[in-house]
Protein backbone atom coordinates (compact mmCIF):
# COMPACT_ATOMS: atom_id res chain seq x y z
CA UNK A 1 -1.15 20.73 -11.29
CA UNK A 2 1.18 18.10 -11.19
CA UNK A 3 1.25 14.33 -11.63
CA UNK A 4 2.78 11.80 -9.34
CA UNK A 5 2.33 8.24 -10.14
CA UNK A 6 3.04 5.91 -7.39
CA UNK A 7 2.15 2.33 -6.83
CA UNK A 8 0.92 0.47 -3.40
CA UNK A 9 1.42 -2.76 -2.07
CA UNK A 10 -1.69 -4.48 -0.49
CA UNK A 11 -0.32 -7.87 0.81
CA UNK A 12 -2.36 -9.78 1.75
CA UNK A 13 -2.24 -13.13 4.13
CA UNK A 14 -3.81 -15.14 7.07
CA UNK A 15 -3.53 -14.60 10.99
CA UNK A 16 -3.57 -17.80 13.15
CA UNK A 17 -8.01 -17.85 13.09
CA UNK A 18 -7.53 -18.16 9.12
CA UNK A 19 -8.97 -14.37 8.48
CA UNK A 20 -7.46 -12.97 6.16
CA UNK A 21 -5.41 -9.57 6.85
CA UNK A 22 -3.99 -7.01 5.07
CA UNK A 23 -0.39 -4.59 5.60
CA UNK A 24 -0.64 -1.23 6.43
CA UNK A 25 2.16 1.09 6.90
CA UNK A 26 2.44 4.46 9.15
CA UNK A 27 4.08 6.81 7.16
CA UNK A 28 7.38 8.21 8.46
CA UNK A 29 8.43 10.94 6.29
CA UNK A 30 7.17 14.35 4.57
CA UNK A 31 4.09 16.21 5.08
CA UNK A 32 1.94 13.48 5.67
CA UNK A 33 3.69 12.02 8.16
CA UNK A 34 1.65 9.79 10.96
CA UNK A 35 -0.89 9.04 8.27
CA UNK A 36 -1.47 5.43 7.43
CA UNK A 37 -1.12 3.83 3.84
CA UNK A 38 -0.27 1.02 1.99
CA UNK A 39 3.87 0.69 1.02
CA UNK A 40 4.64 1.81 -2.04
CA UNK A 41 6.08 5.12 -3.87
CA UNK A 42 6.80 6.65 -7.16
CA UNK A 43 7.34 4.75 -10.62
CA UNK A 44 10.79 5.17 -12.39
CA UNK A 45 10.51 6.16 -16.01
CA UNK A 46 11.83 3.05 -17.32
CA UNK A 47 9.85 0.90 -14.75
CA UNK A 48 6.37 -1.03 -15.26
CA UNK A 49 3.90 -0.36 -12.19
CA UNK A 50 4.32 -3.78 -10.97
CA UNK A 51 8.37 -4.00 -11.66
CA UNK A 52 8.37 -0.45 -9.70
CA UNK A 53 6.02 -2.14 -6.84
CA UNK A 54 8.61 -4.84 -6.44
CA UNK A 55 11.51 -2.59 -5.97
CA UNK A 56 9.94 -0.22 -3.39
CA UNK A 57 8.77 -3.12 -1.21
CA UNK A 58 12.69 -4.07 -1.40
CA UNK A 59 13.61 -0.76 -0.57
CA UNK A 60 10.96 -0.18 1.98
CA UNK A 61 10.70 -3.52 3.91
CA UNK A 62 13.72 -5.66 2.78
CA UNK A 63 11.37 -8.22 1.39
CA UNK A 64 10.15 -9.47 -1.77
CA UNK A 65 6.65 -10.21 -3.44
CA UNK A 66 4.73 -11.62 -5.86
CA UNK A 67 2.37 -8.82 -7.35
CA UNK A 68 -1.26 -10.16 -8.53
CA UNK A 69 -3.93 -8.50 -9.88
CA UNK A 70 -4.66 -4.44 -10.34
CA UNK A 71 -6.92 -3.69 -7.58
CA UNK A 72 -7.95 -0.26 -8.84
CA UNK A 73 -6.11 3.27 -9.89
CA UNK A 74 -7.27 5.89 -7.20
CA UNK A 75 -6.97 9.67 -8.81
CA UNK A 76 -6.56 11.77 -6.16
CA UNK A 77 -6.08 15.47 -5.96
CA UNK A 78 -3.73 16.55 -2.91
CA UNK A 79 -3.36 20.48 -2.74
CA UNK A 80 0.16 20.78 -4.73
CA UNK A 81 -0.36 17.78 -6.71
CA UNK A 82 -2.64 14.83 -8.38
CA UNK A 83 -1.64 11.43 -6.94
CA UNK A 84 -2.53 8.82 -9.42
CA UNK A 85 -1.88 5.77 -7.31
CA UNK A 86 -1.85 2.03 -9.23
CA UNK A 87 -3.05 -0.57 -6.48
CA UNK A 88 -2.36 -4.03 -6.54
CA UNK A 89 -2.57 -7.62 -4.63
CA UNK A 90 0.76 -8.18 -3.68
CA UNK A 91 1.92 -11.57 -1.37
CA UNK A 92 5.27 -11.94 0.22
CA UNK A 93 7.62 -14.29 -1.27
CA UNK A 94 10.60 -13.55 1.50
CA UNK A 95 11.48 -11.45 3.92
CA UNK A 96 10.87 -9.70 7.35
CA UNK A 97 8.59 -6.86 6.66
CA UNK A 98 11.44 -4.76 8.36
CA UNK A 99 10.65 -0.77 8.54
CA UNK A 100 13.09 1.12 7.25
CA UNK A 101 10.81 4.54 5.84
CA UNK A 102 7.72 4.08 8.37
CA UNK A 103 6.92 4.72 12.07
CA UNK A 104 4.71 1.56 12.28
CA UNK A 105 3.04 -1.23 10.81
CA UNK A 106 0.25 -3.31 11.19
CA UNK A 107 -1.53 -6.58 9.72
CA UNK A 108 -5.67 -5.61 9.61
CA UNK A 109 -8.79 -7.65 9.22
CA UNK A 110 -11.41 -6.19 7.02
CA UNK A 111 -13.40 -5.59 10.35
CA UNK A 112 -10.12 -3.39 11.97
CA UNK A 113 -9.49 -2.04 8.28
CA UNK A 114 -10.90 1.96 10.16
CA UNK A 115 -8.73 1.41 13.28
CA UNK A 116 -6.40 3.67 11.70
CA UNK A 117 -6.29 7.12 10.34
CA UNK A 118 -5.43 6.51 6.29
CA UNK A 119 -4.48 8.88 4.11
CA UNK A 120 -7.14 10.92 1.97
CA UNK A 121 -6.37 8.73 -1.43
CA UNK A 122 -5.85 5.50 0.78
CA UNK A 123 -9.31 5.93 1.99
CA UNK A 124 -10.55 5.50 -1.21
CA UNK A 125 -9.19 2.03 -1.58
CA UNK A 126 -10.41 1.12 1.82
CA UNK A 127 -14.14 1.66 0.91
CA UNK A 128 -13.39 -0.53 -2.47
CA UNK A 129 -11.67 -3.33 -0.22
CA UNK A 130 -14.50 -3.27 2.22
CA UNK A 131 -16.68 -3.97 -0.49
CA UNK A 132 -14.99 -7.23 -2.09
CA UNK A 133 -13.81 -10.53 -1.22
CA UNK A 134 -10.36 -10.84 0.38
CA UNK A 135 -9.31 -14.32 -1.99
């Protein structure tokens, strides 16, 4: 089976109570449309996760970001291939957040974090991030 490596964004920041909130993206393309996920896509050859993180969220959104810490690598096997997916804390620098690849977004609270319907290897990092401290 194939291998896709991909990396995913989860930015994270404050709504006006001071809770913090994470990004979540609808997807808008491909066989899993409608699902939700956190932005990101596939690594470059020549690209580090985190330098291909930074370039996606360009492409993506139009904005940059600072990427932190590696949250966790979720293996994942679809039925055509094996998503290895490299998650990491990610903050905006600048920019918009404007959609150019997905249907929607949305900024959740842990508490509103299953108010959408994620993707099979995105729910995997939801029951990690439900289990540890947003910093």
């Amino acid at each position: 089976m194939k291998t896709i490596r991909v990396v995913a964004a989860v930015m994270k920041a404050e709504n006006k109570k001071g809770e913090a909130i994470i990004f979540a993206t609808q997807r808008g393309y491909g066989d899993l449309k409608g699902g939700w996920e956190f932005p990101g896509d596939k690594i470059e050859t020549h690209e580090t996760p985190k330098q291909a993180l930074v370039r996606e969220i360009e492409e993506e959104l139009d904005t940059e970001i600072a990427v932190g810490a590696l949250i966790d690598t979720i293996e994942y096997d679809y039925p055509t291939f094996h998503l290895s997916m490299d998650c990491f804390w990610c903050e905006i620098v600048s920019g918009d957040l404007i959609l150019k690849e997905h249907e929607a977004a949305r900024w959740l609270t842990k508490s509103e974090l299953d108010s959408v319907e994620w993707l099979p290897a995105d729910i995997i990092l939801i029951k990690a991030l439900k289990n540890m401290e947003w910093e």
